[in-house]
PDB file of N, CA and C in Angstrom:
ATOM      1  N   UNK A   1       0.812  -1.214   0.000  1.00  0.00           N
ATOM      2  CA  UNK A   1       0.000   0.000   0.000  1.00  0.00           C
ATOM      3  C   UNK A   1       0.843   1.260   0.000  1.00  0.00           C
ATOM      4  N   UNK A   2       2.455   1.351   0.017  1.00  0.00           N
ATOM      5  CA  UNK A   2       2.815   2.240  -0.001  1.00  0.00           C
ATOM      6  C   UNK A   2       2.815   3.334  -1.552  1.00  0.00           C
ATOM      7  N   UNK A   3       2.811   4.449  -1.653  1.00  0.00           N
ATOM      8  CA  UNK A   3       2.821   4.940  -2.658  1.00  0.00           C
ATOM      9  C   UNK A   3       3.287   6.067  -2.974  1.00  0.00           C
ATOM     10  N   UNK A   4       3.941   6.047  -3.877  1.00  0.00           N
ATOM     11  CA  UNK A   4       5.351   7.146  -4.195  1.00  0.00           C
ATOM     12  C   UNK A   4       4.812   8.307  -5.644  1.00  0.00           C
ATOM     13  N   UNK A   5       4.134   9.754  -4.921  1.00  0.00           N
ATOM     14  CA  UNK A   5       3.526  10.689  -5.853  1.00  0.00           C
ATOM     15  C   UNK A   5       4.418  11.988  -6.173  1.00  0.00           C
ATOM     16  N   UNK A   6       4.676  12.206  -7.241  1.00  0.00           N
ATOM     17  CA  UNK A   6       6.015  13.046  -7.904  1.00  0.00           C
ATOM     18  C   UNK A   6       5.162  14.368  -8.014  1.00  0.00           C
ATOM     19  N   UNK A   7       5.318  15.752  -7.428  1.00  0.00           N
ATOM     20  CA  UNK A   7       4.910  16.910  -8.391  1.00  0.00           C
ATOM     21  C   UNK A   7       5.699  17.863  -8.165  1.00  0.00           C
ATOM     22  N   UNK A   8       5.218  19.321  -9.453  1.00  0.00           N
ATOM     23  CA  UNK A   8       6.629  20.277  -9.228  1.00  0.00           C
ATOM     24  C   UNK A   8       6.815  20.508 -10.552  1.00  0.00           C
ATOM     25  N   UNK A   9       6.438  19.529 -11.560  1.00  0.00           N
ATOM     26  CA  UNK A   9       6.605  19.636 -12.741  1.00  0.00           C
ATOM     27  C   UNK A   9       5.901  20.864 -13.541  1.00  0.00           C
ATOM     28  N   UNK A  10       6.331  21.180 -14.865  1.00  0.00           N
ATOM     29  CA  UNK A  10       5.542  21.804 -15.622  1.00  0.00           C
ATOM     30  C   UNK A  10       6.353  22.137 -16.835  1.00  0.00           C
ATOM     31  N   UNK A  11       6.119  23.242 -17.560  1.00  0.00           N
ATOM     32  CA  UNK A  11       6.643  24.287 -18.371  1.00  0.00           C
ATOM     33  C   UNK A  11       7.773  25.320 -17.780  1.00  0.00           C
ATOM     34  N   UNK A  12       8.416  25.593 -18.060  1.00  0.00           N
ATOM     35  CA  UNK A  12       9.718  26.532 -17.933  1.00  0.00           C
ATOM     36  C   UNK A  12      10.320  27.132 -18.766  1.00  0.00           C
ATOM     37  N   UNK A  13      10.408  28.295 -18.663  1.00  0.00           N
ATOM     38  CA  UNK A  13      11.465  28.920 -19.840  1.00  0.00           C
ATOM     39  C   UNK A  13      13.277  28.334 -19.820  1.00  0.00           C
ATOM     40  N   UNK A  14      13.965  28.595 -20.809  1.00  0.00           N
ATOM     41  CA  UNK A  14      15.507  28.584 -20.270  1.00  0.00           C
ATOM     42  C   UNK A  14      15.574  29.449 -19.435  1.00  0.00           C
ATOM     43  N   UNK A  15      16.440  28.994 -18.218  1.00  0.00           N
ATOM     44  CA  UNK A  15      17.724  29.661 -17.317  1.00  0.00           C
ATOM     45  C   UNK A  15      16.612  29.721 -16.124  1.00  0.00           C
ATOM     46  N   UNK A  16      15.219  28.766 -16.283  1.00  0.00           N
ATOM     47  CA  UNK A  16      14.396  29.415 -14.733  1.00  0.00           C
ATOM     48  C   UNK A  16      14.451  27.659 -14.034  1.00  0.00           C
ATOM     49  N   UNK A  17      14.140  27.775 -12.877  1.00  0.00           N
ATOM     50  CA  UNK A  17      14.035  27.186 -11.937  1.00  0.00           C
ATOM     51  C   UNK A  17      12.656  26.128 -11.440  1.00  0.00           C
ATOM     52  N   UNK A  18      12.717  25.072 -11.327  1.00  0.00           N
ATOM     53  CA  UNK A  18      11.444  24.274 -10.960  1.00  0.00           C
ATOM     54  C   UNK A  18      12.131  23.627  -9.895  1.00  0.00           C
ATOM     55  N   UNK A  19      10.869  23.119  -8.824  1.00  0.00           N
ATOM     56  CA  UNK A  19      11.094  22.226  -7.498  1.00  0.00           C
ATOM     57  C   UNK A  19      10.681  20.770  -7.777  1.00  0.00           C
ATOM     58  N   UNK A  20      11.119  19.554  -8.039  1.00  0.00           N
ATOM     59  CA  UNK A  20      10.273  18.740  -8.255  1.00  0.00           C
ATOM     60  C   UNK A  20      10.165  17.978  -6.170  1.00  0.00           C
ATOM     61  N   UNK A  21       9.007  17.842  -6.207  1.00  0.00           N
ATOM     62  CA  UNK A  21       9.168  16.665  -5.295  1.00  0.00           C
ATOM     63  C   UNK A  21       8.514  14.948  -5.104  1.00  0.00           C
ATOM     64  N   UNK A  22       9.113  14.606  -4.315  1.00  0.00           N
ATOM     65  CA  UNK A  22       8.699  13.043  -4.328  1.00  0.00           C
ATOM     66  C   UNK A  22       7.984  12.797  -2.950  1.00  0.00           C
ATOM     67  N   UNK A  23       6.849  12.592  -2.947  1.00  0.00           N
ATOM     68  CA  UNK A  23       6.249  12.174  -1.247  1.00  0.00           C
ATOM     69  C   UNK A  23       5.889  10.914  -1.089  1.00  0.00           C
ATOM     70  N   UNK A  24       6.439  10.062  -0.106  1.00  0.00           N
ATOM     71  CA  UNK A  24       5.838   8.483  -0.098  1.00  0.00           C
ATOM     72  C   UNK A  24       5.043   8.519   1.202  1.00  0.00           C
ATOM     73  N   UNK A  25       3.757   7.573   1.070  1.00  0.00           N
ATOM     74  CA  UNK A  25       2.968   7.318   2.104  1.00  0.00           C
ATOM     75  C   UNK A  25       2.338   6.120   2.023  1.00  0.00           C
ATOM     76  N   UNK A  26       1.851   5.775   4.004  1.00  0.00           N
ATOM     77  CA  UNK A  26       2.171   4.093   3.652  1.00  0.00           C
ATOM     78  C   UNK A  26       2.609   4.151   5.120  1.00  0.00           C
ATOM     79  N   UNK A  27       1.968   2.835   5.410  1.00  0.00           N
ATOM     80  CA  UNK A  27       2.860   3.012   6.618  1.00  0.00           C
ATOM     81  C   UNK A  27       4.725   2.197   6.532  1.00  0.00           C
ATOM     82  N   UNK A  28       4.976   3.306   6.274  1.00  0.00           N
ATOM     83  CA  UNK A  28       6.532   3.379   6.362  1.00  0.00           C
ATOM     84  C   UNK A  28       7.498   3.239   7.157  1.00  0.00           C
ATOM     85  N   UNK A  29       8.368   2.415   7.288  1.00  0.00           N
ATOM     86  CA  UNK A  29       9.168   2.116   8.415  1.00  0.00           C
ATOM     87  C   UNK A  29      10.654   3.208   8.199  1.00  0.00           C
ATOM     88  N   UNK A  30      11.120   2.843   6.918  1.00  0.00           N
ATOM     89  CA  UNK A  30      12.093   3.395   6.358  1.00  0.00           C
ATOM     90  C   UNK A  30      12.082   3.878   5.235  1.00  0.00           C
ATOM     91  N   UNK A  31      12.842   4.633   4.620  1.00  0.00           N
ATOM     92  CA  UNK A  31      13.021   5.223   2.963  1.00  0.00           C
ATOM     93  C   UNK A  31      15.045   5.332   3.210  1.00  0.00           C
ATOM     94  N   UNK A  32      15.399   4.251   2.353  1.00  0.00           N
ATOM     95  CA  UNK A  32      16.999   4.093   2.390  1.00  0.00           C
ATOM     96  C   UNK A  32      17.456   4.662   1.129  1.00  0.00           C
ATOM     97  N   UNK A  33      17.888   4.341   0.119  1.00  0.00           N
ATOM     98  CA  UNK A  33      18.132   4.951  -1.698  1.00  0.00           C
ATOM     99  C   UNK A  33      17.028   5.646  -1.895  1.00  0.00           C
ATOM    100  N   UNK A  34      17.662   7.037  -2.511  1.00  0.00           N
ATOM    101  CA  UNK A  34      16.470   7.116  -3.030  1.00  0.00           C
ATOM    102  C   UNK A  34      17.239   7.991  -4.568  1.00  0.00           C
ATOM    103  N   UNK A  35      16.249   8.509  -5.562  1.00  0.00           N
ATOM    104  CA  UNK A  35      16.799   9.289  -6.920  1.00  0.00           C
ATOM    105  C   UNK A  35      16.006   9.199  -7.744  1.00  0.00           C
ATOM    106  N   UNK A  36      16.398  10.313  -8.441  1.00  0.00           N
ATOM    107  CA  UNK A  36      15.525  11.062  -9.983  1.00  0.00           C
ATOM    108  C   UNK A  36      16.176  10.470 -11.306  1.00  0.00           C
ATOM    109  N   UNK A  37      15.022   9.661 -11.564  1.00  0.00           N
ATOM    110  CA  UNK A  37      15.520   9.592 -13.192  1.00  0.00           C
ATOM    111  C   UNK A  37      14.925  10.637 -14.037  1.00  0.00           C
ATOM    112  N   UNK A  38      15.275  10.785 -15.751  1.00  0.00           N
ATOM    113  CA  UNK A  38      14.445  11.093 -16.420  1.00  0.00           C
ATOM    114  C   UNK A  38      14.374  10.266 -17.700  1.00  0.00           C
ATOM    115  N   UNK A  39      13.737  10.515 -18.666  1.00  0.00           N
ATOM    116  CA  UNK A  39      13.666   9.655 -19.779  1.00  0.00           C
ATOM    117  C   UNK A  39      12.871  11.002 -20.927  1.00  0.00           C
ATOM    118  N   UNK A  40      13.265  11.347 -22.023  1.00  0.00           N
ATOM    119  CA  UNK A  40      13.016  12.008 -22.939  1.00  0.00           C
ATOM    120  C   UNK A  40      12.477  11.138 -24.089  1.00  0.00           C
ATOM    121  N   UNK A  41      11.431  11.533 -24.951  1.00  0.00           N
ATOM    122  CA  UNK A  41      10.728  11.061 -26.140  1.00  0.00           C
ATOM    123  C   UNK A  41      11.920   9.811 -26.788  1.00  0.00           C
ATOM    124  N   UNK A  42      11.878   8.889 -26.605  1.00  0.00           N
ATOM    125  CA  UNK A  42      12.882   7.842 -27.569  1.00  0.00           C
ATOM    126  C   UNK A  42      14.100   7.358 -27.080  1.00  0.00           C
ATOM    127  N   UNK A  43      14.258   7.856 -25.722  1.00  0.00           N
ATOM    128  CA  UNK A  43      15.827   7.879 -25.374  1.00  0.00           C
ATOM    129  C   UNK A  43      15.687   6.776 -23.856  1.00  0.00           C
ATOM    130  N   UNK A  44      16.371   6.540 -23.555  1.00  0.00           N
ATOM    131  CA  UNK A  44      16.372   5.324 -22.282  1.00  0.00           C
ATOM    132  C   UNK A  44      16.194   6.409 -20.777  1.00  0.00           C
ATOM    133  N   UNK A  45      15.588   5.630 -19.906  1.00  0.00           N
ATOM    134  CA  UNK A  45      15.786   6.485 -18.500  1.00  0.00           C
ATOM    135  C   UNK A  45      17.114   5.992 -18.313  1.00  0.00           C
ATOM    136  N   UNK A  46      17.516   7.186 -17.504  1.00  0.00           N
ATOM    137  CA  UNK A  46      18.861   7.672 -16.907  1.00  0.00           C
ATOM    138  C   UNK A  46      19.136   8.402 -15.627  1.00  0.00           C
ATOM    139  N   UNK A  47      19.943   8.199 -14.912  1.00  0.00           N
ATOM    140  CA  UNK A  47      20.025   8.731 -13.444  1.00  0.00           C
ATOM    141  C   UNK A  47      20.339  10.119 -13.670  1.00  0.00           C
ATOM    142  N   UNK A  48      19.452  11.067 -12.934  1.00  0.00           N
ATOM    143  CA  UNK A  48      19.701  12.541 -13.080  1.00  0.00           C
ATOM    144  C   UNK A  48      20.487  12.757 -11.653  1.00  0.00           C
ATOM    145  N   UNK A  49      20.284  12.164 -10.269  1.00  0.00           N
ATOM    146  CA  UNK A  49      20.550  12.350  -9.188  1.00  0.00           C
ATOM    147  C   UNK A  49      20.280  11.567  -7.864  1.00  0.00           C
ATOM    148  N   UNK A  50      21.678  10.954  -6.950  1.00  0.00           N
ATOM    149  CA  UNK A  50      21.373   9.942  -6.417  1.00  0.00           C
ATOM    150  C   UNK A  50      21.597  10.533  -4.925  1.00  0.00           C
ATOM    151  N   UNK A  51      20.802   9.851  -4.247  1.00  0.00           N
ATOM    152  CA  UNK A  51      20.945  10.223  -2.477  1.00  0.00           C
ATOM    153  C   UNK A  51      20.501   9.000  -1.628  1.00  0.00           C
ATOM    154  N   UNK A  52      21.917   8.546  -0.903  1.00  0.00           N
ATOM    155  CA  UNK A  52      22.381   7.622  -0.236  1.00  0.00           C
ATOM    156  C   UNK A  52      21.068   7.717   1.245  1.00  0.00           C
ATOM    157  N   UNK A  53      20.579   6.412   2.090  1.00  0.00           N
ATOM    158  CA  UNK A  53      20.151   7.036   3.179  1.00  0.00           C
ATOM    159  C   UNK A  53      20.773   7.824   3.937  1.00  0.00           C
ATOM    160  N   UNK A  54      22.373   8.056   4.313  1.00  0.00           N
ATOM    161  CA  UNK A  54      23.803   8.827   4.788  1.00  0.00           C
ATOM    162  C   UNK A  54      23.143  10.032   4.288  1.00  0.00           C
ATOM    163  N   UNK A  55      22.729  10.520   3.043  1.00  0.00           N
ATOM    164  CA  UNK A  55      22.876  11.849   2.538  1.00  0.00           C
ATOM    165  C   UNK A  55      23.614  11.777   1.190  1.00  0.00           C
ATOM    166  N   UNK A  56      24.703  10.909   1.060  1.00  0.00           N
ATOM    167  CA  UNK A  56      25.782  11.283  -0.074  1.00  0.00           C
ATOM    168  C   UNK A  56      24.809  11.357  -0.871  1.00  0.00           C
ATOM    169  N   UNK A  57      25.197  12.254  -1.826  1.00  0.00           N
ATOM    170  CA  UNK A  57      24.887  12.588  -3.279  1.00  0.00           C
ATOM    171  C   UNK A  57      25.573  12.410  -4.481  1.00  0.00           C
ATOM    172  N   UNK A  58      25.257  11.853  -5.575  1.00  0.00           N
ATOM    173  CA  UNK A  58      25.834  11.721  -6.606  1.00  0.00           C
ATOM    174  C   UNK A  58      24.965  12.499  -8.061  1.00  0.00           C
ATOM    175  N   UNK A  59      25.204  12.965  -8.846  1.00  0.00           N
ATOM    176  CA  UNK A  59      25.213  13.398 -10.471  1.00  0.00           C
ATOM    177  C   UNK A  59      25.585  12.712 -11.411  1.00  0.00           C
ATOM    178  N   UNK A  60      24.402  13.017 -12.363  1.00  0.00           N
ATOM    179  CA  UNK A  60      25.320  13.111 -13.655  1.00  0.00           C
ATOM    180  C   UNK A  60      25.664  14.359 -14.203  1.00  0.00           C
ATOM    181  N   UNK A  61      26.862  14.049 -15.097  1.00  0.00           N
ATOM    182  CA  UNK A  61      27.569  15.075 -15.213  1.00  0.00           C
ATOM    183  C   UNK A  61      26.777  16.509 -16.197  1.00  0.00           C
ATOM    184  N   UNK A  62      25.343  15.652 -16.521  1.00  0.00           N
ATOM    185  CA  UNK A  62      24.682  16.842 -17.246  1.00  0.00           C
ATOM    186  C   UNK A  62      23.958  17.965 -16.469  1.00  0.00           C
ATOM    187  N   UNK A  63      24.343  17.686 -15.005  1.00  0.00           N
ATOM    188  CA  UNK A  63      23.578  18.365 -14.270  1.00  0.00           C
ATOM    189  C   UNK A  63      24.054  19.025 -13.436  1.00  0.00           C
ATOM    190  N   UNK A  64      25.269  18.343 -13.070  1.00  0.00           N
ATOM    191  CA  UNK A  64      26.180  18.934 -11.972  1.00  0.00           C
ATOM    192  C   UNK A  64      26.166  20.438 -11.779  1.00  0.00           C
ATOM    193  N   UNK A  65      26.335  21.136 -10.633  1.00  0.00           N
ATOM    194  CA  UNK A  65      26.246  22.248 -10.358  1.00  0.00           C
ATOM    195  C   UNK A  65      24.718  23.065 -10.299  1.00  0.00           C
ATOM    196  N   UNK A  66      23.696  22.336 -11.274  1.00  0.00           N
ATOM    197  CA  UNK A  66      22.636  23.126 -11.495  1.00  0.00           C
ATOM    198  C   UNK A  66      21.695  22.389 -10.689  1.00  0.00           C
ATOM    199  N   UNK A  67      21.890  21.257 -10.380  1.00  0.00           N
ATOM    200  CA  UNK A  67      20.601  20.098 -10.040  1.00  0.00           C
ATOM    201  C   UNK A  67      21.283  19.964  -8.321  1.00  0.00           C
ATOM    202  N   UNK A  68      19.858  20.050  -7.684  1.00  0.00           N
ATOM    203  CA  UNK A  68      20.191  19.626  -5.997  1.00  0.00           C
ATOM    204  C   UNK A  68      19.474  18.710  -5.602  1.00  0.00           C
ATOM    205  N   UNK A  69      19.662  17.215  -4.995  1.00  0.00           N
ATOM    206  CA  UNK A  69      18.811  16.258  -4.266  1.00  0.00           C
ATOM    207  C   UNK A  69      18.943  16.353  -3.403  1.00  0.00           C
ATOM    208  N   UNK A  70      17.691  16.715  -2.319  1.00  0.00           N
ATOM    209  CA  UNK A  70      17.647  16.544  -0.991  1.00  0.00           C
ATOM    210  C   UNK A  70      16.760  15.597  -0.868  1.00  0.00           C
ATOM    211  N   UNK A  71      16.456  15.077   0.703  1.00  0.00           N
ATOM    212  CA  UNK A  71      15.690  14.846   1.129  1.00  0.00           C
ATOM    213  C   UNK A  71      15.468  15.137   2.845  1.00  0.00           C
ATOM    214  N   UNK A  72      14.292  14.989   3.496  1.00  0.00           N
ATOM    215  CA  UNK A  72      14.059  14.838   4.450  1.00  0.00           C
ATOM    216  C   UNK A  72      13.059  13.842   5.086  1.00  0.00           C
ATOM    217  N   UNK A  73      13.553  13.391   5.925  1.00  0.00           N
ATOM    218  CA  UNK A  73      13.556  12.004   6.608  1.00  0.00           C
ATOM    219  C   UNK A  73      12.222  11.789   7.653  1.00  0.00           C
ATOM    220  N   UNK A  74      11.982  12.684   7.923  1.00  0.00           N
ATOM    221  CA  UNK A  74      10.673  13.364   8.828  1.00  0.00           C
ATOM    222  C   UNK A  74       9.333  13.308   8.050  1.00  0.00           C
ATOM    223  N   UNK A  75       9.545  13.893   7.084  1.00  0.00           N
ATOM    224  CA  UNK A  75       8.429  13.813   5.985  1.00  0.00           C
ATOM    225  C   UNK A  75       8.229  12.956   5.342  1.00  0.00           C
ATOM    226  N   UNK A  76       9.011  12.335   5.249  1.00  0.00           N
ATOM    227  CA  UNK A  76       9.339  10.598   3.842  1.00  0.00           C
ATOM    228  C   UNK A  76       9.505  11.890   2.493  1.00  0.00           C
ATOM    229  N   UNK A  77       9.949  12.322   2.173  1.00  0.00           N
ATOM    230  CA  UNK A  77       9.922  13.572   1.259  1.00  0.00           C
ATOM    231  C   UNK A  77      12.123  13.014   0.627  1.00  0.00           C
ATOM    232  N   UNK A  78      11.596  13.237  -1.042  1.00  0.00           N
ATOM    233  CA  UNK A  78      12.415  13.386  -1.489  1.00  0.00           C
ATOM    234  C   UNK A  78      12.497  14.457  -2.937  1.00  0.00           C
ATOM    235  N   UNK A  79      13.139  15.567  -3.092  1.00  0.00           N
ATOM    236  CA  UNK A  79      13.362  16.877  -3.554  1.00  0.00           C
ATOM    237  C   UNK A  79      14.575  16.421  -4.667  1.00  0.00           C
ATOM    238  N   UNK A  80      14.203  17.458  -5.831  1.00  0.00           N
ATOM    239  CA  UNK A  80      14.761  17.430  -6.839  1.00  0.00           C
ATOM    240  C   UNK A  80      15.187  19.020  -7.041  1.00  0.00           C
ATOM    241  N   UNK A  81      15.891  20.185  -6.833  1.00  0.00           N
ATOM    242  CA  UNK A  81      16.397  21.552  -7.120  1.00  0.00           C
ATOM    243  C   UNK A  81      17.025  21.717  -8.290  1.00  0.00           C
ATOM    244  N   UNK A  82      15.586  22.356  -9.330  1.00  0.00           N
ATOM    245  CA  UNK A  82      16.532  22.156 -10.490  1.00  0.00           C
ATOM    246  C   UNK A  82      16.631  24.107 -11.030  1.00  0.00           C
ATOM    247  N   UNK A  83      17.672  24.605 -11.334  1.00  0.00           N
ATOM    248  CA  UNK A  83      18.464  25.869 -11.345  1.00  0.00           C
ATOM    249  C   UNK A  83      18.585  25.633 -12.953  1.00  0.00           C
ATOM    250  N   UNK A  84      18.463  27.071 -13.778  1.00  0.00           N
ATOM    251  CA  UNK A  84      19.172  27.134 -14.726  1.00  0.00           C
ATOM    252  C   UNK A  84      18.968  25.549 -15.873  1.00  0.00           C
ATOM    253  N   UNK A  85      18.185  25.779 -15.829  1.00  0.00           N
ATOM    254  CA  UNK A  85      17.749  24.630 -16.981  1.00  0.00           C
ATOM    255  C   UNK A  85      17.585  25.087 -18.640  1.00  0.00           C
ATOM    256  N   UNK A  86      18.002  24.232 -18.943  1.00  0.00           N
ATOM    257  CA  UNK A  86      17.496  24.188 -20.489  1.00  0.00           C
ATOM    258  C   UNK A  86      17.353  23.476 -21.368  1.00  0.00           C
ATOM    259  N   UNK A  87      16.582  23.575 -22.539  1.00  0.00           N
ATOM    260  CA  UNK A  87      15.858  22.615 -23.184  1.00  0.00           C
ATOM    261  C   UNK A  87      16.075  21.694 -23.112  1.00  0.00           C
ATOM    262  N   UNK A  88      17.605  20.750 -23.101  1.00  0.00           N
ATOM    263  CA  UNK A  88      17.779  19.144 -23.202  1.00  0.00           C
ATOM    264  C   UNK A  88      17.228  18.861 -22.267  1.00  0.00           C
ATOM    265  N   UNK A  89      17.246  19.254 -21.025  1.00  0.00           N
ATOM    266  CA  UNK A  89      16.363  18.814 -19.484  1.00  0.00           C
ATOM    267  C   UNK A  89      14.743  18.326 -19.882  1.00  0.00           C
ATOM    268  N   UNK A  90      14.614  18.761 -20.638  1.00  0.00           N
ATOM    269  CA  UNK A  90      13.299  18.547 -21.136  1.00  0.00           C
ATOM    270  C   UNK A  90      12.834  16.964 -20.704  1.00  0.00           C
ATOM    271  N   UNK A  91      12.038  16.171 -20.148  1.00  0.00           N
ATOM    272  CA  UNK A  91      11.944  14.875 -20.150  1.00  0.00           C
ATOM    273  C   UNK A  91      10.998  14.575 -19.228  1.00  0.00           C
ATOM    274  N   UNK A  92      10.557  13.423 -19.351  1.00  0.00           N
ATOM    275  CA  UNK A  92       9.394  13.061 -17.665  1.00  0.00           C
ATOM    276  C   UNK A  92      10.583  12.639 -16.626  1.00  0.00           C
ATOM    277  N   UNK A  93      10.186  13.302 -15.506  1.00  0.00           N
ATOM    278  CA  UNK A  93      11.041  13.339 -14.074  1.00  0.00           C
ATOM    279  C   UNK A  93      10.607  12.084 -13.321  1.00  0.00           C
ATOM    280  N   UNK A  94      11.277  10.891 -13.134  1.00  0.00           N
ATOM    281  CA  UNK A  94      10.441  10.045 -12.512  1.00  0.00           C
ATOM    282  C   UNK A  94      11.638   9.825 -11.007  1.00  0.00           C
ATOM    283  N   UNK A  95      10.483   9.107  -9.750  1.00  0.00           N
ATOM    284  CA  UNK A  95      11.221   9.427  -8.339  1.00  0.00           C
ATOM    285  C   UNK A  95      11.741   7.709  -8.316  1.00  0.00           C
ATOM    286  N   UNK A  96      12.140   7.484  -7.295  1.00  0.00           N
ATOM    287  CA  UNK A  96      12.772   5.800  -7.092  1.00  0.00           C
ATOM    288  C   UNK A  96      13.279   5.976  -5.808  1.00  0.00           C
ATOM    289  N   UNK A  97      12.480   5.577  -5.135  1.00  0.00           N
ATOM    290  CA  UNK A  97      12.719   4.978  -4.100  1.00  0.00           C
ATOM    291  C   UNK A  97      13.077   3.425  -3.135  1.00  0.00           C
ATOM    292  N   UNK A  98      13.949   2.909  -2.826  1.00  0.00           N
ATOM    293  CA  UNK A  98      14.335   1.561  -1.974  1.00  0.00           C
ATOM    294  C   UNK A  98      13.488   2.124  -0.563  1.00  0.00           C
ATOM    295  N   UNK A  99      12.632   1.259  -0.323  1.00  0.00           N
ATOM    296  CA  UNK A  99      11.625   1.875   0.994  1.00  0.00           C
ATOM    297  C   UNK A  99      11.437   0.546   1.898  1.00  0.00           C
ATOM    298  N   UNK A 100      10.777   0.730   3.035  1.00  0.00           N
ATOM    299  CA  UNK A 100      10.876  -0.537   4.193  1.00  0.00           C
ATOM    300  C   UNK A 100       9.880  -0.584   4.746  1.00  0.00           C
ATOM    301  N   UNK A 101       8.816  -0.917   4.708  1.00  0.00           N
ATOM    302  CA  UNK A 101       7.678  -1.285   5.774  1.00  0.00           C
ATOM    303  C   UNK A 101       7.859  -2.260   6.944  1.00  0.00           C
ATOM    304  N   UNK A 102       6.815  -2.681   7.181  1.00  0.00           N
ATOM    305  CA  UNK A 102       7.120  -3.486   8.894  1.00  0.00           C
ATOM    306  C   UNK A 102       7.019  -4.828   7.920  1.00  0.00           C
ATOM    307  N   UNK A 103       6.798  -5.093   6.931  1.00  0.00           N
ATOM    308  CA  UNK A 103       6.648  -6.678   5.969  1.00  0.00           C
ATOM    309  C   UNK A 103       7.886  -7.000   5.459  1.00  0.00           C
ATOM    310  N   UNK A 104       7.900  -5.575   4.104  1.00  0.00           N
ATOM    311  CA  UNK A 104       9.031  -6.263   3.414  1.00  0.00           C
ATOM    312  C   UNK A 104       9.943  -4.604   2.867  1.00  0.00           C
ATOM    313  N   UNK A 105      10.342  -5.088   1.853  1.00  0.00           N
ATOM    314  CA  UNK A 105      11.558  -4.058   1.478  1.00  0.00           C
ATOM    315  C   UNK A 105      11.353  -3.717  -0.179  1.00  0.00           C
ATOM    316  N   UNK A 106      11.665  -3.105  -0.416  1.00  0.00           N
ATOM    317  CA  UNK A 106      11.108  -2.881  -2.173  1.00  0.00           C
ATOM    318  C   UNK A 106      11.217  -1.062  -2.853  1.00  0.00           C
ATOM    319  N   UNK A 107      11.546  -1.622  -4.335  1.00  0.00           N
ATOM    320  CA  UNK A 107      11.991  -0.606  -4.486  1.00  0.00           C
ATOM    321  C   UNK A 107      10.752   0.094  -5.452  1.00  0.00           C
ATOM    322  N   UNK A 108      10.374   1.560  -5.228  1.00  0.00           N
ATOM    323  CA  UNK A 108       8.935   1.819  -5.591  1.00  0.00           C
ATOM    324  C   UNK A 108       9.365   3.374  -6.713  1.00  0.00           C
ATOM    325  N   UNK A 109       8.734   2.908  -8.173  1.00  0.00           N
ATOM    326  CA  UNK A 109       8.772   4.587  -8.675  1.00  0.00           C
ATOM    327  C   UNK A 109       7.648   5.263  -8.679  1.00  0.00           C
ATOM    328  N   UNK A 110       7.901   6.435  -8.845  1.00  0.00           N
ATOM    329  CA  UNK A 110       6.618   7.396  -9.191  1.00  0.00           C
ATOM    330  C   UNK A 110       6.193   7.519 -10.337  1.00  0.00           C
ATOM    331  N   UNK A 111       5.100   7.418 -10.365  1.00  0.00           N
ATOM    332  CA  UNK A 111       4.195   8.253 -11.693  1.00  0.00           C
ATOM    333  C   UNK A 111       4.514   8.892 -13.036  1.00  0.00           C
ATOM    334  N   UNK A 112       5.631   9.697 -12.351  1.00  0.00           N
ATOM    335  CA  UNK A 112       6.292  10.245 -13.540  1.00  0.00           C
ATOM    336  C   UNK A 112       5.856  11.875 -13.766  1.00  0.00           C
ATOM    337  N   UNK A 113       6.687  13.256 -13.779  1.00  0.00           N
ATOM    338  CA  UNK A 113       5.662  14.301 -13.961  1.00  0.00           C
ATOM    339  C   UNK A 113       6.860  15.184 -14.981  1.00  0.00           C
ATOM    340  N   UNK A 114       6.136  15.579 -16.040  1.00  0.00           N
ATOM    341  CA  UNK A 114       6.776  16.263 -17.027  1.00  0.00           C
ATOM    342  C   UNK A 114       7.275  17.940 -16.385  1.00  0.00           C
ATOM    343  N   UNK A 115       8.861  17.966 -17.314  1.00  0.00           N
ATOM    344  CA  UNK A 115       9.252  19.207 -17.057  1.00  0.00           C
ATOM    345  C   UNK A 115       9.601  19.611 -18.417  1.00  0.00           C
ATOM    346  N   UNK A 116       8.910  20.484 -19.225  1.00  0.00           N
ATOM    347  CA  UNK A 116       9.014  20.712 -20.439  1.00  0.00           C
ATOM    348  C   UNK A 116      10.212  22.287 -20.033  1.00  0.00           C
ATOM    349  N   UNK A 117      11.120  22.364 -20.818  1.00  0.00           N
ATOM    350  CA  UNK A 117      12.056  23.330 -20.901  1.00  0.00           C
ATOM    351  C   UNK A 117      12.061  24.297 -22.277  1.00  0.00           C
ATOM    352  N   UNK A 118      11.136  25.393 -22.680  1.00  0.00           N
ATOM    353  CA  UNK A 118      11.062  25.739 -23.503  1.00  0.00           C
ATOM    354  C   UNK A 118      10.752  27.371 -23.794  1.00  0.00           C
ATOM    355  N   UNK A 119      11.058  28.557 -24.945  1.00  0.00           N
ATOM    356  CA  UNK A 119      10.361  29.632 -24.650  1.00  0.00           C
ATOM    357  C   UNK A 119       9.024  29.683 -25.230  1.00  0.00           C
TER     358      UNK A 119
END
């Protein structure tokens, strides 16, 4: 019953700013891995941004500097900070979470929510 809902998405011009976020609910024990893929019209999903349960963070290098993953642990909440975007960003934003209930363990995506990058 747990369930992992992505929003934040939309339309954007170049060089502006969107929040994506990820909220899981459920009765939840834990949320350990978690990260943003995206996937564009024809092209494979790909890791935009990874966050360890620790915190560490990892990139890809198309994003580095502009893209921030947080999360917070209180909320079951996992955050996507995306700065200075442009058109290639363009793609559906999907969340991924490794999560833990009092049963079992499993890894859950979201929905999926478009961030179109365009003037």
């Amino acid at each position: 019953q747990v369930q992992l809902v992505e929003s934040g998405g939309g339309l954007v011009q170049p060089g502006g700013s969107l929040r994506l976020s990820c909220a899981a609910s459920g009765r939840i024990f834990s949320i350990y891995a978690a990260g943003w893929y995206r996937q564009a019209p024809g092209k494979q999903r790909d890791l935009v941004a990874f966050i360890s349960s620790g915190g560490v963070t990892n990139y890809a290098d198309s994003v580095k500097g502009r893209f921030t993953i947080s999360r917070d642990n209180a909320k079951n909440t996992v955050s996507l900070q995306m700065n200075s975007l442009k058109p290639e960003d363009t793609a559906v934003y999907y969340c991924n979470a490794d999560i833990a209930t009092m049963t079992l363990r499993y890894t859950y995506w979201g929905q999926g929510t478009q961030v179109t990058v365009s003037s």
